[in-house]
Protein backbone atom coordinates (compact mmCIF):
# COMPACT_ATOMS: atom_id res chain seq x y z
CA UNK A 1 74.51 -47.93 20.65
CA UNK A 2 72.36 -45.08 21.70
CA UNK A 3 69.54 -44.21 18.92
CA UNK A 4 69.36 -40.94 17.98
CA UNK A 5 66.54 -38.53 16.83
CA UNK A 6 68.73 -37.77 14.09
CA UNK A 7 69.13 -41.86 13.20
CA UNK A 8 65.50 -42.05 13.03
CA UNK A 9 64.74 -39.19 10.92
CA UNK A 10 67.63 -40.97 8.35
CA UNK A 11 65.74 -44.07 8.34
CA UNK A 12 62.04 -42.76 8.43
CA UNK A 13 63.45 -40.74 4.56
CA UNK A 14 64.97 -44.09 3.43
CA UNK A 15 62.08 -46.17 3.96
CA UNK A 16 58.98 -43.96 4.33
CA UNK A 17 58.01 -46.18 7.56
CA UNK A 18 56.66 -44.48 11.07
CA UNK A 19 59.07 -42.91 13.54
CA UNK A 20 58.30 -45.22 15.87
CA UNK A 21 58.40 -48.23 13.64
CA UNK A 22 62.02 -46.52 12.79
CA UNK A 23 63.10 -46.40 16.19
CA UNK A 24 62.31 -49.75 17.27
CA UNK A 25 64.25 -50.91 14.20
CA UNK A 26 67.32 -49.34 15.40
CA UNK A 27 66.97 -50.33 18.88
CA UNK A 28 66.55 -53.80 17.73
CA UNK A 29 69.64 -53.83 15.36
CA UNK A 30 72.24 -51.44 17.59
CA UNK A 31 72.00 -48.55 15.84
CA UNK A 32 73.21 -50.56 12.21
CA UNK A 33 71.08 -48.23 9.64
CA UNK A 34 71.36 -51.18 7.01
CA UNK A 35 70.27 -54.36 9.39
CA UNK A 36 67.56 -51.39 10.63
CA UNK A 37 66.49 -51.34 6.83
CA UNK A 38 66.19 -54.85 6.66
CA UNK A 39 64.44 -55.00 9.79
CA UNK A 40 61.45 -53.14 8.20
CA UNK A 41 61.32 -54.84 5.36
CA UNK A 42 61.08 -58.04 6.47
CA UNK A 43 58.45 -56.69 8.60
CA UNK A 44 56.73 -55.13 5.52
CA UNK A 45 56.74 -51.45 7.27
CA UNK A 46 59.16 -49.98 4.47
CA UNK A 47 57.06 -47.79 2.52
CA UNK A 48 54.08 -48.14 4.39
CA UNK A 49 54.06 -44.80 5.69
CA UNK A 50 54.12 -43.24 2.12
CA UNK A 51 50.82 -44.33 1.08
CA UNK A 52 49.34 -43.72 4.20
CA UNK A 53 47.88 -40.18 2.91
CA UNK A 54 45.63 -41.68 0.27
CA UNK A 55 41.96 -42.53 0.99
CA UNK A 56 40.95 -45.64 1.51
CA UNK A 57 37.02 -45.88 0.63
CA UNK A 58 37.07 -48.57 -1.22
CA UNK A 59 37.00 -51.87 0.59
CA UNK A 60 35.37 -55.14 1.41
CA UNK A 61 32.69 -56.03 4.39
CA UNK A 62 33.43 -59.27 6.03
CA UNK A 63 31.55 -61.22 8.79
CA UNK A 64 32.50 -63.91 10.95
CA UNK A 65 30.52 -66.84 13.11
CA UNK A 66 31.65 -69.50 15.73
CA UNK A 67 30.63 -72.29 14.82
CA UNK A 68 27.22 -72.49 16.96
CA UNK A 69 26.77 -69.11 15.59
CA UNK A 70 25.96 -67.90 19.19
CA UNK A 71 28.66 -65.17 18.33
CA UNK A 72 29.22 -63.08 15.23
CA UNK A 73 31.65 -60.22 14.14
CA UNK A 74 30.96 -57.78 11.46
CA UNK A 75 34.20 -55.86 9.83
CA UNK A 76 35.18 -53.24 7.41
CA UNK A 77 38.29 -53.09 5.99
CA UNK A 78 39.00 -50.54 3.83
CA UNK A 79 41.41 -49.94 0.33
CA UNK A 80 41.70 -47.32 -1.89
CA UNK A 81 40.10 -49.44 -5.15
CA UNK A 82 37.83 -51.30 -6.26
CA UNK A 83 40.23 -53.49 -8.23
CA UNK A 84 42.27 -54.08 -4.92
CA UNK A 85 39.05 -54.67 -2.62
CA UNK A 86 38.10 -57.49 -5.30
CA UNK A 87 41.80 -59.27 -4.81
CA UNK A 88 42.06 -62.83 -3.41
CA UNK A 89 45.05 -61.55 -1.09
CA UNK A 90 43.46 -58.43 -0.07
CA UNK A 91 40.21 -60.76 0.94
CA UNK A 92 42.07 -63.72 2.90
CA UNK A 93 43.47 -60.70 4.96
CA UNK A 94 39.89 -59.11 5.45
CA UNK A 95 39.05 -62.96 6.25
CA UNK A 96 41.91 -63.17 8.52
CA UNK A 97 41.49 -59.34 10.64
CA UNK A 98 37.56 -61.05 11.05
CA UNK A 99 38.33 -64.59 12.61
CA UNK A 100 40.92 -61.99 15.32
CA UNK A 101 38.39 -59.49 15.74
CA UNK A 102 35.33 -62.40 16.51
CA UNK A 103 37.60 -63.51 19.69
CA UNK A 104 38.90 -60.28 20.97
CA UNK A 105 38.17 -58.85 24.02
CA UNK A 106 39.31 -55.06 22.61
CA UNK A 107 36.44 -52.38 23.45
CA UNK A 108 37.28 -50.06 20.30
CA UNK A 109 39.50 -50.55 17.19
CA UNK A 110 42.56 -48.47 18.47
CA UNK A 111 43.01 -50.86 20.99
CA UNK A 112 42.75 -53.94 18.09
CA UNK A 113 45.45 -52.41 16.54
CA UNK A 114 47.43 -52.81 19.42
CA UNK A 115 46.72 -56.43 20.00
CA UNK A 116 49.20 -59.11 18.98
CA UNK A 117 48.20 -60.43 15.49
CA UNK A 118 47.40 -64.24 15.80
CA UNK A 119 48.73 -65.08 12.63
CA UNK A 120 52.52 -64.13 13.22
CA UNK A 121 52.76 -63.57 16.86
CA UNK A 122 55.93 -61.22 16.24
CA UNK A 123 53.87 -58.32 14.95
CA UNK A 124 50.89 -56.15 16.10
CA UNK A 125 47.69 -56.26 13.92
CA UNK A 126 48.39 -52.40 13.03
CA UNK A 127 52.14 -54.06 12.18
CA UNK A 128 50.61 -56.22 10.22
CA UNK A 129 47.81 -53.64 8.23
CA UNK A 130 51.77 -51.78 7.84
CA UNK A 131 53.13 -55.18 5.58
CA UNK A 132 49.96 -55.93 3.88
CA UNK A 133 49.86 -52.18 2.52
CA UNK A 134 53.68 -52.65 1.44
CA UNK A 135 52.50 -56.34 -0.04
CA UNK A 136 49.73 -54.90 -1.84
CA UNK A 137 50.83 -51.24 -2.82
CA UNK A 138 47.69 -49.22 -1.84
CA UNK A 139 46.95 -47.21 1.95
CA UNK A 140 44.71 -49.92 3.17
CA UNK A 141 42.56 -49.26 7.00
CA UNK A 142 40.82 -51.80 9.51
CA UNK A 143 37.80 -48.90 10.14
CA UNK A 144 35.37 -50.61 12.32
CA UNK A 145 34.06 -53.72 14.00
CA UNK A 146 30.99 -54.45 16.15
CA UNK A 147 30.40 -58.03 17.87
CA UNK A 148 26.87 -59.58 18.50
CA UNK A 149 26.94 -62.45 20.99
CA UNK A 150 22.82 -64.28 21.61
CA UNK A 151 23.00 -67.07 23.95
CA UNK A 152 19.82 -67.43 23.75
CA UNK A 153 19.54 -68.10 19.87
CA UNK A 154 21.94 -67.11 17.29
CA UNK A 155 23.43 -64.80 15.19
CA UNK A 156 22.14 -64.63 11.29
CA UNK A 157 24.94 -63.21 9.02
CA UNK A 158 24.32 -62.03 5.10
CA UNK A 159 26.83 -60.32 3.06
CA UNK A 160 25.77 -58.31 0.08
CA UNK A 161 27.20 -57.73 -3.27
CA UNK A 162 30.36 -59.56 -2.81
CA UNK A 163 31.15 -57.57 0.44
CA UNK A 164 29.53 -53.79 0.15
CA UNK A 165 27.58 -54.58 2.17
CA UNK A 166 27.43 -56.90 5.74
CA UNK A 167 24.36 -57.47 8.15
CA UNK A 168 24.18 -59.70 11.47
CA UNK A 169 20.99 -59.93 13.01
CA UNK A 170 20.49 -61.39 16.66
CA UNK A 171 17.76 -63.62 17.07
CA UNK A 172 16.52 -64.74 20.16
CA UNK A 173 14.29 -67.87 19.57
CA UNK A 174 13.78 -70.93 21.84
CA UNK A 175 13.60 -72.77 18.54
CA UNK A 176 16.19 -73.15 15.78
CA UNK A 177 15.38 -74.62 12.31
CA UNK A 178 16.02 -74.12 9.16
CA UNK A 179 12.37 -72.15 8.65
CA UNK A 180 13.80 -69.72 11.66
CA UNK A 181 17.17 -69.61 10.01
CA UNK A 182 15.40 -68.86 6.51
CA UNK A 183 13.34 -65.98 8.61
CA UNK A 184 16.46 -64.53 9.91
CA UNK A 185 18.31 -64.31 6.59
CA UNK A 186 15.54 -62.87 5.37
CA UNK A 187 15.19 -59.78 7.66
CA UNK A 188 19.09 -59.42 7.42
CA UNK A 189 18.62 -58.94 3.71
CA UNK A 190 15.57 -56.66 4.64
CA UNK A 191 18.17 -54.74 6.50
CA UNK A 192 20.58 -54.80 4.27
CA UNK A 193 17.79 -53.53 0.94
CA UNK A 194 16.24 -51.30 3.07
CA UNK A 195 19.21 -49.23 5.45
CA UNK A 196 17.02 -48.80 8.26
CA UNK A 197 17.71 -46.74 11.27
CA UNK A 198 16.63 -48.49 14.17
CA UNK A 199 15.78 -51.83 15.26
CA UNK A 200 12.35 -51.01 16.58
CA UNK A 201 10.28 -47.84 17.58
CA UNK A 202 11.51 -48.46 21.64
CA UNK A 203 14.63 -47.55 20.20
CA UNK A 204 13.83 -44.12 18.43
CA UNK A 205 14.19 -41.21 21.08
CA UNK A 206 12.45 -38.60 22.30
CA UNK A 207 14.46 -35.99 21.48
CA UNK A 208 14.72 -37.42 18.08
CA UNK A 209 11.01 -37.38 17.55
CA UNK A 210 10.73 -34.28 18.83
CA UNK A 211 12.91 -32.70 16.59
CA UNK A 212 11.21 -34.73 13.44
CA UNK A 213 7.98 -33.14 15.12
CA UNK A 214 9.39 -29.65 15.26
CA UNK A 215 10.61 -29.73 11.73
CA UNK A 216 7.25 -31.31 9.78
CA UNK A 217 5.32 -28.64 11.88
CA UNK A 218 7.13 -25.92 10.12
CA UNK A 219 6.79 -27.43 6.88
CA UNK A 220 3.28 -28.31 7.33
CA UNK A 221 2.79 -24.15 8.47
CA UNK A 222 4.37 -23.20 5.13
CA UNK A 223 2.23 -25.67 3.14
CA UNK A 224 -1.00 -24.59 5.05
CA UNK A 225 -0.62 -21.10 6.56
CA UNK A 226 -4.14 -20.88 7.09
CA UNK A 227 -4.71 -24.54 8.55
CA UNK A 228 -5.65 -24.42 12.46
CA UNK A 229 -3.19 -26.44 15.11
CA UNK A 230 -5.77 -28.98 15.16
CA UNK A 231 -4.89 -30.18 11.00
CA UNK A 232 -1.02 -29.33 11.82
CA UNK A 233 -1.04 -31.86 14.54
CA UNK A 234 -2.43 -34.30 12.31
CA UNK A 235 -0.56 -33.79 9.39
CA UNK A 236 2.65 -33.81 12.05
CA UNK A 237 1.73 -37.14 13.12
CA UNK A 238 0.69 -38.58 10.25
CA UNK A 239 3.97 -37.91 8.63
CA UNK A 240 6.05 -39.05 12.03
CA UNK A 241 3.75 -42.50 11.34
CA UNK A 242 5.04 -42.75 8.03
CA UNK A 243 8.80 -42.15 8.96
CA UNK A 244 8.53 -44.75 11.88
CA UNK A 245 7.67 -47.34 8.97
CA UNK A 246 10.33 -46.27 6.75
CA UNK A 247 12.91 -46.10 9.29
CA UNK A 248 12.70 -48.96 12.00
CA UNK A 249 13.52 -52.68 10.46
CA UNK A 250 10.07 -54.40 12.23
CA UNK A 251 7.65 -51.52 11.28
CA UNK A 252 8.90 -52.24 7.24
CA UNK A 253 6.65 -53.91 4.76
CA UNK A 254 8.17 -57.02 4.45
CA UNK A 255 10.32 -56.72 0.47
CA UNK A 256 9.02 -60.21 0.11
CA UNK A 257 5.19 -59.73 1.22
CA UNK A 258 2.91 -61.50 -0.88
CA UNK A 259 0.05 -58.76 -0.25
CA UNK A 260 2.39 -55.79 0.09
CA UNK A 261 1.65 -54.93 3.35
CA UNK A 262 2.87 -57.18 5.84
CA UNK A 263 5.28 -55.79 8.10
CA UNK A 264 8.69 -57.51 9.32
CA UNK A 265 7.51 -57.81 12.85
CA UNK A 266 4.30 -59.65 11.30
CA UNK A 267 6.38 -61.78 9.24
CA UNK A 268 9.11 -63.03 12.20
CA UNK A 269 5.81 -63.47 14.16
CA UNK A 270 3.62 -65.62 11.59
CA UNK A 271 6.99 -67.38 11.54
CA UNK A 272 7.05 -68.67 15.32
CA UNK A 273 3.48 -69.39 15.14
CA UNK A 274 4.50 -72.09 12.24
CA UNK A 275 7.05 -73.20 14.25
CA UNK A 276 5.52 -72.88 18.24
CA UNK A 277 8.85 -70.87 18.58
CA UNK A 278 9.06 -67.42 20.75
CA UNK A 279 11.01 -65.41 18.78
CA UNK A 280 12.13 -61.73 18.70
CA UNK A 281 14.80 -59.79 16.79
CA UNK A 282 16.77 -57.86 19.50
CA UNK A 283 19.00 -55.69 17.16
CA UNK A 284 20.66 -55.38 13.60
CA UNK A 285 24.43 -54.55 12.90
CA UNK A 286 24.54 -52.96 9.20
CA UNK A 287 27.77 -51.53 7.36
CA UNK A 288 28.36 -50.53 4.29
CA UNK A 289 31.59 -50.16 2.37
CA UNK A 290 33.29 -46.70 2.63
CA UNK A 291 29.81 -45.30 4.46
CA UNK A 292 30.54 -41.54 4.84
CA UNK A 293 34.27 -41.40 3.32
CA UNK A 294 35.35 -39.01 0.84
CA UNK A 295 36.26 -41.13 -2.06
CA UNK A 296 38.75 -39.83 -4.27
CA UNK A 297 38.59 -39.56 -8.06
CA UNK A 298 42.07 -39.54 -9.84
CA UNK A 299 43.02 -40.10 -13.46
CA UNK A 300 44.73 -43.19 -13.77
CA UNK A 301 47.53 -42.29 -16.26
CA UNK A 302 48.21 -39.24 -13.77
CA UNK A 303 48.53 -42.36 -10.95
CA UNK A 304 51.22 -43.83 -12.85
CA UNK A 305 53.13 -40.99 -13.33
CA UNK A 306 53.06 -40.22 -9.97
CA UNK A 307 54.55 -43.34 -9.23
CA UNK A 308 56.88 -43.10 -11.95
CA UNK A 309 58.60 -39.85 -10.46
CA UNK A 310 57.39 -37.99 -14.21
């Protein structure tokens, strides 16, 4: 039986699920709007699309290692509370979209969704966010991942406040111990404390310092009108100095210095001289839960009543 558009828009007000998740239903059950029904919700798609409009900022950061940690995965996946984020079901699946995204070859996380999800090999992972939200009851979103692969070292993972937030840190070292491994936790926890920009100053741009450079030179102007170029300068870079060591993870003090002014790179370096270990700390991952979404404040009884049709 031929699907129509007018089949699909029937079954997408019945079950709230996506048009196309609607007309694959009927495809796969000849046009029969009941077995089509059925089809979503043993697929967990029915409803899905209804709580699709909420915002998800809530959420849980999850990381995950093979077992050499030579390769790591950092995730975010997002709910719309708290309460849900801190669920044991809502967790296993974070647990579960991190062990897929570790081995996957996908470049960005449109094409992740797309992938066949290795835990029931008859849905896509975005199939699967679709029966989780249904499972669950709250608009739930897979926002990000980044790999970090070191073959010549590791990866050091640390997760933060039960998930808020995750760090990896890639660590190439020709010797690994538990004093290196101790470093490395230690400078993703720096990370993680701190939110630093960048990795190191080679990262930092030109352009970016010179806009920093064009901005403290105006305020600098309007603090000293009368100062000559000579005093601006220095007060310019002065202040750029001061942002470099706020901003990039090795030019830090160290949280845990015991004189309060070692810096990271001084630390991971005092550590492979105890050690007779090269080491250097190519690059940080950070994330942190709902970075940069709107989160949205709603009374609770007004929730329920919503739900309630009063």
């Amino acid at each position: 039986m031929a699907v129509t558009a007018a089949m699909v828009k029937e079954l997408r007000e019945m079950t709230g699920a996506g048009m196309m998740d609607c007309k694959k239903a009927l495809a796969a059950t000849d046009g029969d709007m009941d077995k089509a029904v059925e089809f979503l919700r043993e697929k967990g798609l029915a409803g899905a699309a209804k709580k699709a409009g909420r915002i998800a900022a809530e959420g849980i950061v999850v990381t995950a290692l093979t077992d050499d940690a030579k390769k790591a995965v950092v995730v975010e996946v997002n709910a719309e509370t708290d309460f849900v984020a801190k669920n044991e079901k809502f967790q296993n699946y974070a647990a579960d979209v991190a062990a897929q995204a570790l081995v996957t070859t996908a470049a960005d996380i449109d094409t992740f969704m797309g992938e066949t999800w290795t835990k029931d090999t008859t849905m896509t992972v975005k199939e699967a966010l679709s029966s989780q939200i249904s499972i669950i009851g709250e608009n739930m979103n897979i926002r990000r991942f980044e790999q970090v692969a070191e073959d010549n070292g590791f990866v050091a993972s640390y997760i933060h406040a039960g998930g808020k937030i995750g760090v990896l840190v890639d660590v190439e070292t020709d010797v690994v111990n538990d004093a290196v491994k101790e470093m490395a936790k230690n400078v993703a926890m720096q990370a993680a404390a701190l939110k630093p920009q960048f990795t190191s100053r080679d990262e930092v741009s030109a352009e970016y310092i010179a806009k920093e450079e064009e901005i403290l030179t105006a305020a600098a102007k309007n603090e000293k009108p009368d100062a000559d170029d000579k005093i601006i300068n220095g007060m310019v870079k002065g202040r750029i100095k001061k942002e470099l060591k706020e901003i990039c993870l090795l030019d830090q003090v160290y949280v845990k210095a015991e004189d309060g002014k070692q810096s990271v790179e001084q630390y991971v370096k005092e550590v492979a001289k105890e050690n007779g270990a090269n080491i250097k700390i190519k690059k940080f991952v950070r994330f942190e839960t709902g970075e940069g979404l709107e989160k949205k404040e709603e009374n609770f009884a007004e929730e329920v009543a919503k739900q309630m049709g009063m």
